[in-house]
N, C-alpha and C. Protein backbone atom coordinates (compact mmCIF):
# COMPACT_ATOMS: atom_id res chain seq x y z
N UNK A 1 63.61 192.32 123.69
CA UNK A 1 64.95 192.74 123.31
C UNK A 1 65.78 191.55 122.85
N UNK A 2 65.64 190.41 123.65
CA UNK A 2 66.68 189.34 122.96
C UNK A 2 66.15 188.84 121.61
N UNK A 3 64.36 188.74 121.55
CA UNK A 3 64.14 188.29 120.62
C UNK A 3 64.88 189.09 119.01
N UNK A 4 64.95 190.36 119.36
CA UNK A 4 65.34 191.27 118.28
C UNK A 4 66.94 190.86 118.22
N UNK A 5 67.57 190.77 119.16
CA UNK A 5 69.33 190.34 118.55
C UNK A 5 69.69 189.12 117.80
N UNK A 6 68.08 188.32 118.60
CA UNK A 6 68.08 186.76 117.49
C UNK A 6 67.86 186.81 116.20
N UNK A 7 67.10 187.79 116.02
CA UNK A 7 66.69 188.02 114.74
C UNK A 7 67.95 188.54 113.96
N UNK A 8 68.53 189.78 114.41
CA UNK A 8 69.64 190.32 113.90
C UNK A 8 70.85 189.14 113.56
N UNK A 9 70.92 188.77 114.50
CA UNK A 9 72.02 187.36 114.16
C UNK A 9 71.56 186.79 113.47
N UNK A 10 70.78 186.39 113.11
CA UNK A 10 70.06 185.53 112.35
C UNK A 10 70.09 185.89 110.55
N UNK A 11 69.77 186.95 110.44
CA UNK A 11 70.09 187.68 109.50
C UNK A 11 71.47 187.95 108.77
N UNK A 12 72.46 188.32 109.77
CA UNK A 12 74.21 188.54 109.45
C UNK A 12 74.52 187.17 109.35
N UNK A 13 73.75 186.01 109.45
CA UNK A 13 74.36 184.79 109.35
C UNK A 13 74.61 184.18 107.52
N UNK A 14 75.48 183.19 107.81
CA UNK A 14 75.71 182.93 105.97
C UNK A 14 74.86 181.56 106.08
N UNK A 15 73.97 181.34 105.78
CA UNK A 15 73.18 179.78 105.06
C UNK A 15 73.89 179.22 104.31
N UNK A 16 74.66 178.74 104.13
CA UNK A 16 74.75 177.53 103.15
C UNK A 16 74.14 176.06 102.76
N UNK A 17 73.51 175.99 101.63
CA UNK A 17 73.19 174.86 101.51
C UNK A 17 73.89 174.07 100.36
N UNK A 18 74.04 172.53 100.59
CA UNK A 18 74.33 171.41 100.04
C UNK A 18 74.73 171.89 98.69
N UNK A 19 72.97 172.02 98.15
CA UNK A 19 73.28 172.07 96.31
C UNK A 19 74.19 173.68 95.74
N UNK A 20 73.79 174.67 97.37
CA UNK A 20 74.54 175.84 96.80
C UNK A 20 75.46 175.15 96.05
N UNK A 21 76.94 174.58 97.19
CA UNK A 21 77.80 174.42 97.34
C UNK A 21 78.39 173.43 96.33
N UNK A 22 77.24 172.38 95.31
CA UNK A 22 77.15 171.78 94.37
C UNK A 22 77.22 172.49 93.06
N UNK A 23 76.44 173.30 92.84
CA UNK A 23 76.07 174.50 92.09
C UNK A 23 77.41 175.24 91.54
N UNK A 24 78.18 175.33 92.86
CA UNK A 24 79.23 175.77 92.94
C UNK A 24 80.59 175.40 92.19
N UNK A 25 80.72 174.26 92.73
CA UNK A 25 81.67 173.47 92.32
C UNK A 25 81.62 172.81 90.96
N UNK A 26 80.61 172.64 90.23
CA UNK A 26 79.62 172.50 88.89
C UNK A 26 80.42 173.64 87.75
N UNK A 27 80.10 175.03 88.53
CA UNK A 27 80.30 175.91 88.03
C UNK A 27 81.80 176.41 87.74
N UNK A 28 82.93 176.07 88.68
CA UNK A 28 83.91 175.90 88.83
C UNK A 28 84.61 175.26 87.76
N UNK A 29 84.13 173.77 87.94
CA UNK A 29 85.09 172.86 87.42
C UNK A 29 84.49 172.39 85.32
N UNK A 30 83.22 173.03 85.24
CA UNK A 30 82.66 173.45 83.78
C UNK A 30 83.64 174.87 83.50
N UNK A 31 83.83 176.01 84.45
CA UNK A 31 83.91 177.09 83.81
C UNK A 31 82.94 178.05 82.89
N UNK A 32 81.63 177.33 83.26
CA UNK A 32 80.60 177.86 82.48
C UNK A 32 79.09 177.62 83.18
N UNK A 33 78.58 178.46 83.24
CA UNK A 33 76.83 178.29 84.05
C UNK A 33 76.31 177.75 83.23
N UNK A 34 76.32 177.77 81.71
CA UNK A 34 75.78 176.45 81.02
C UNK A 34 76.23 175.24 81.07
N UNK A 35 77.15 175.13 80.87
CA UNK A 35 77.60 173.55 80.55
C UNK A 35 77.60 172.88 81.90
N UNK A 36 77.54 173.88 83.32
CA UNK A 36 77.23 173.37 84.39
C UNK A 36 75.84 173.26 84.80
N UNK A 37 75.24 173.43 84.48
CA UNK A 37 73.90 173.84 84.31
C UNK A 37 73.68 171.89 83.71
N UNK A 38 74.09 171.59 82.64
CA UNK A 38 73.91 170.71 81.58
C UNK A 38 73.98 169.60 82.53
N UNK A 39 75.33 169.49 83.35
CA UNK A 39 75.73 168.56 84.24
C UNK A 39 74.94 168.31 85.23
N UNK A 40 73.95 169.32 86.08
CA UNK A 40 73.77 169.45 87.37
C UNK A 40 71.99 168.62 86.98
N UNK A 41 71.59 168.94 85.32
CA UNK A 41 70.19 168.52 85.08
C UNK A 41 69.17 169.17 85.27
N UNK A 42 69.79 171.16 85.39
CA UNK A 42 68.83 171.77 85.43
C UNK A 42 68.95 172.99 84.80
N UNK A 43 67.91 173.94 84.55
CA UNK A 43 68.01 175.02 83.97
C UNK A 43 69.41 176.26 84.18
N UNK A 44 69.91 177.01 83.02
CA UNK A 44 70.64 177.97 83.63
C UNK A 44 70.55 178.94 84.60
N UNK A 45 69.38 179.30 84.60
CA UNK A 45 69.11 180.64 85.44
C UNK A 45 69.05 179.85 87.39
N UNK A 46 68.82 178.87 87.18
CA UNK A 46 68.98 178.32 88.42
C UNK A 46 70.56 178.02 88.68
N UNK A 47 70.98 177.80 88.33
CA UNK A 47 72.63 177.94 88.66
C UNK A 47 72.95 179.46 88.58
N UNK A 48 72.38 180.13 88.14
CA UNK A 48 72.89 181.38 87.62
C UNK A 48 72.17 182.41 89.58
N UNK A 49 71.31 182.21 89.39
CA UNK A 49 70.04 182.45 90.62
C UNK A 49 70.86 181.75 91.99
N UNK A 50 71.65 181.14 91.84
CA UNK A 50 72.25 180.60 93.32
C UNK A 50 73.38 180.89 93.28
N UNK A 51 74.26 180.97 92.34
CA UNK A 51 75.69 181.66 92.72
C UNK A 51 75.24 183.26 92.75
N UNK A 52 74.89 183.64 92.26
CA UNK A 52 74.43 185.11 92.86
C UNK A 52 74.21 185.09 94.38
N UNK A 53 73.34 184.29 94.46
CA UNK A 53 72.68 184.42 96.00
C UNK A 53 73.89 184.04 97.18
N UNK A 54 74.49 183.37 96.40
CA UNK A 54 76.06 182.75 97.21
C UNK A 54 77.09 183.62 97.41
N UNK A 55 77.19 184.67 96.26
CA UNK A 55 78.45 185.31 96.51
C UNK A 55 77.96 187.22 97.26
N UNK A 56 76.75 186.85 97.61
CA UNK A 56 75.32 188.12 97.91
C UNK A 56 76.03 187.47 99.37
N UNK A 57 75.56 186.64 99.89
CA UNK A 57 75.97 185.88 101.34
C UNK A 57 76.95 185.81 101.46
N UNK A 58 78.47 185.78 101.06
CA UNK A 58 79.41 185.79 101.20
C UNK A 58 80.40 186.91 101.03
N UNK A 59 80.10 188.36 100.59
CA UNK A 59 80.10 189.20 100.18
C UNK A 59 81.41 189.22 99.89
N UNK A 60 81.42 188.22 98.51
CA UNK A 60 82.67 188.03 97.80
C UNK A 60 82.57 188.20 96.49
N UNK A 61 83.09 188.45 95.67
CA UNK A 61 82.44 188.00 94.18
C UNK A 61 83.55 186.32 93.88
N UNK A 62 82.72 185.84 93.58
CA UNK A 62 83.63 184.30 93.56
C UNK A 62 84.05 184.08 91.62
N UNK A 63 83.27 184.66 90.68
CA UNK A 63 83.63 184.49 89.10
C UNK A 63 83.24 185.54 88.65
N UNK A 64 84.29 185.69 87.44
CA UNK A 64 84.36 186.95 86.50
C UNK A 64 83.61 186.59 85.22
N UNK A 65 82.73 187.62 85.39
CA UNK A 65 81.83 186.92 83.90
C UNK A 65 82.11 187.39 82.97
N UNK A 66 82.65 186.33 81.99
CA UNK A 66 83.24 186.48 80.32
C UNK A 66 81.84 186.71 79.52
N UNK A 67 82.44 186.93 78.06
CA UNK A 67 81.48 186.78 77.09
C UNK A 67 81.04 185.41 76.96
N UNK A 68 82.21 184.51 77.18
CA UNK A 68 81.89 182.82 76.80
C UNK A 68 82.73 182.56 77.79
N UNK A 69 81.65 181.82 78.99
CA UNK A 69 82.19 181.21 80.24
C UNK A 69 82.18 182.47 81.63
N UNK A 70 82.89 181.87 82.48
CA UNK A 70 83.24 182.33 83.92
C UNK A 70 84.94 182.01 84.15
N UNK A 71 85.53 182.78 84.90
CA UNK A 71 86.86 182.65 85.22
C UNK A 71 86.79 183.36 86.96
N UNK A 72 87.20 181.91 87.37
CA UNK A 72 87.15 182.10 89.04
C UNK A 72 88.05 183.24 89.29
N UNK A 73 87.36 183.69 90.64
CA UNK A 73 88.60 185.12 91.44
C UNK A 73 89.23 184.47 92.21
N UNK A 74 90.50 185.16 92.92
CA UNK A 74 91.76 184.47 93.56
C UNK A 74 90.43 184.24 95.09
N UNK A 75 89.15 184.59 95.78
CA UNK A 75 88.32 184.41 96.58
C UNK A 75 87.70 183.00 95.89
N UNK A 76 87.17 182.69 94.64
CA UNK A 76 86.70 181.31 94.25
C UNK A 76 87.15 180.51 94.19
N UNK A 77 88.82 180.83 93.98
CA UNK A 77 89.72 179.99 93.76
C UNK A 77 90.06 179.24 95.55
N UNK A 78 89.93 180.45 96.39
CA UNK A 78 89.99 179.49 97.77
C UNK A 78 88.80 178.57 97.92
N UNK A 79 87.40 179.64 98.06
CA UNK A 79 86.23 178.81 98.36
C UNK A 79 86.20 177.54 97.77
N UNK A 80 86.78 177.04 96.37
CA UNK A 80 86.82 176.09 95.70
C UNK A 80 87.24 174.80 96.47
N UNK A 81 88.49 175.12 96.68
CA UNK A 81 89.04 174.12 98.09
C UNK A 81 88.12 173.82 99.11
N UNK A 82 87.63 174.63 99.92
CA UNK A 82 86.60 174.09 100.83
C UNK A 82 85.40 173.97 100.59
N UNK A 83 85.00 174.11 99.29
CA UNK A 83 84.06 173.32 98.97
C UNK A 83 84.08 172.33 98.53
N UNK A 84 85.45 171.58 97.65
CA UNK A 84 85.50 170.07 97.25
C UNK A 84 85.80 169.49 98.78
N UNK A 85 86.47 170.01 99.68
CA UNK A 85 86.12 169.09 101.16
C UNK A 85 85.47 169.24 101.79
N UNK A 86 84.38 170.23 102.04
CA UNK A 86 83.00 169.82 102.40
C UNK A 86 82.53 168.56 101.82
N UNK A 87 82.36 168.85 100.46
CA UNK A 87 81.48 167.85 99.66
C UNK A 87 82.09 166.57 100.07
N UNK A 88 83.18 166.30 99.93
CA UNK A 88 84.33 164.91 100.30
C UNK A 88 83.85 164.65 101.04
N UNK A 89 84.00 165.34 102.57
CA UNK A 89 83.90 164.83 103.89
C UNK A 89 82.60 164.36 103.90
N UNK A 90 81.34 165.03 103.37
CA UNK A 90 79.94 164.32 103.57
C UNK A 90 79.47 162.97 103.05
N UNK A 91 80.59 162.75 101.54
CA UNK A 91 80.36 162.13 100.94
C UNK A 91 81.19 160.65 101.55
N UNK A 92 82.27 160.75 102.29
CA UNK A 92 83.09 159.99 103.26
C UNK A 92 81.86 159.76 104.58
N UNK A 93 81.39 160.47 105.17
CA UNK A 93 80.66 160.39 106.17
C UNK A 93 79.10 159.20 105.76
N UNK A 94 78.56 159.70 104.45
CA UNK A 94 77.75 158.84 103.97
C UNK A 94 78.01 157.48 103.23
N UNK A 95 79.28 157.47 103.21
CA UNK A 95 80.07 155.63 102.92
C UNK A 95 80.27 154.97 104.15
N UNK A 96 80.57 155.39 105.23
CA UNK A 96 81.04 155.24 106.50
C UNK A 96 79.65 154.28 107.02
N UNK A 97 78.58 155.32 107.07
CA UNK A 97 77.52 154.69 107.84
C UNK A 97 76.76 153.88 107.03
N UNK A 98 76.72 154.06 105.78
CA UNK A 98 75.98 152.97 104.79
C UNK A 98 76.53 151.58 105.39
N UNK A 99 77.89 151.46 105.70
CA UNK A 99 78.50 150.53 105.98
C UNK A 99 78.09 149.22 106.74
N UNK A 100 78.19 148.40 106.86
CA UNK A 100 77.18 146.99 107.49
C UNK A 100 77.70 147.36 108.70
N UNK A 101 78.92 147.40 109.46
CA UNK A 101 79.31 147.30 110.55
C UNK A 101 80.01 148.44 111.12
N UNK A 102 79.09 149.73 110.93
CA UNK A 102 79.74 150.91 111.03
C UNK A 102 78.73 151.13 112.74
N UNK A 103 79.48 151.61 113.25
CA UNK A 103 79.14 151.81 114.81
C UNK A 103 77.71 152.74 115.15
C-alpha cells in the first residue's frame, strides 16, 4: 500500500529540469522556437518537444502560438521571473564555489 501512494506522488509531481527551464527562457526572450532553437544549438522540434512537455507538467499553457513567433501568457509571463532566478541563483551558486577561497 505505501509503495502505491509513492508511486502516485510520484507521478502528480512536476520534474523540472535545468535545460527545461533554459529552453524556456530561450524561448521567451527570442519570442520564437526557431530563433531560440538557433541560440540554444539545437534542433526546433526539441525546443518545441520540451515546452510542450513543460506546460503538460505545469498544467498551464505558458505561449500563444502565432503564425510567426510565440507571445507569452500573463502564466509565462510569471514563470518567466522565476525562471531567470532560478537560473541566476545557480549560476551565483556556481561562481561562489569555483571561487579559490570559498568555504
Amino acid at each position: 500500500m505505501f509503495l502505491g501512494s509513492c508511486k502516485e506522488q510520484l507521478a502528480s509531481e512536476v520534474v523540472l529540469e535545468l535545460k527545461d527551464l533554459k529552453y524556456f527562457v530561450a524561448v521567451y526572450e527570442a519570442n520564437s522556437f526557431m530563433r531560440a532553437s538557433i541560440s540554444l544549438a539545437t534542433v526546433q522540434s526539441n525546443v518545441s518537444f520540451r515546452i510542450r512537455r513543460l506546460e503538460a507538467d505545469l498544467g498551464a499553457t505558458l505561449f500563444i502560438r502565432l503564425r510567426r513567433g510565440v507571445k507569452p501568457t500573463t502564466k509565462g509571463d510569471l514563470f518567466y521571473r522565476y525562471a531567470k532566478d532560478v537560473l541566476g541563483k545557480i549560476e551565483e551558486a556556481r561562481d561562489m564555489v569555483k571561487k579559490p577561497n570559498a568555504a
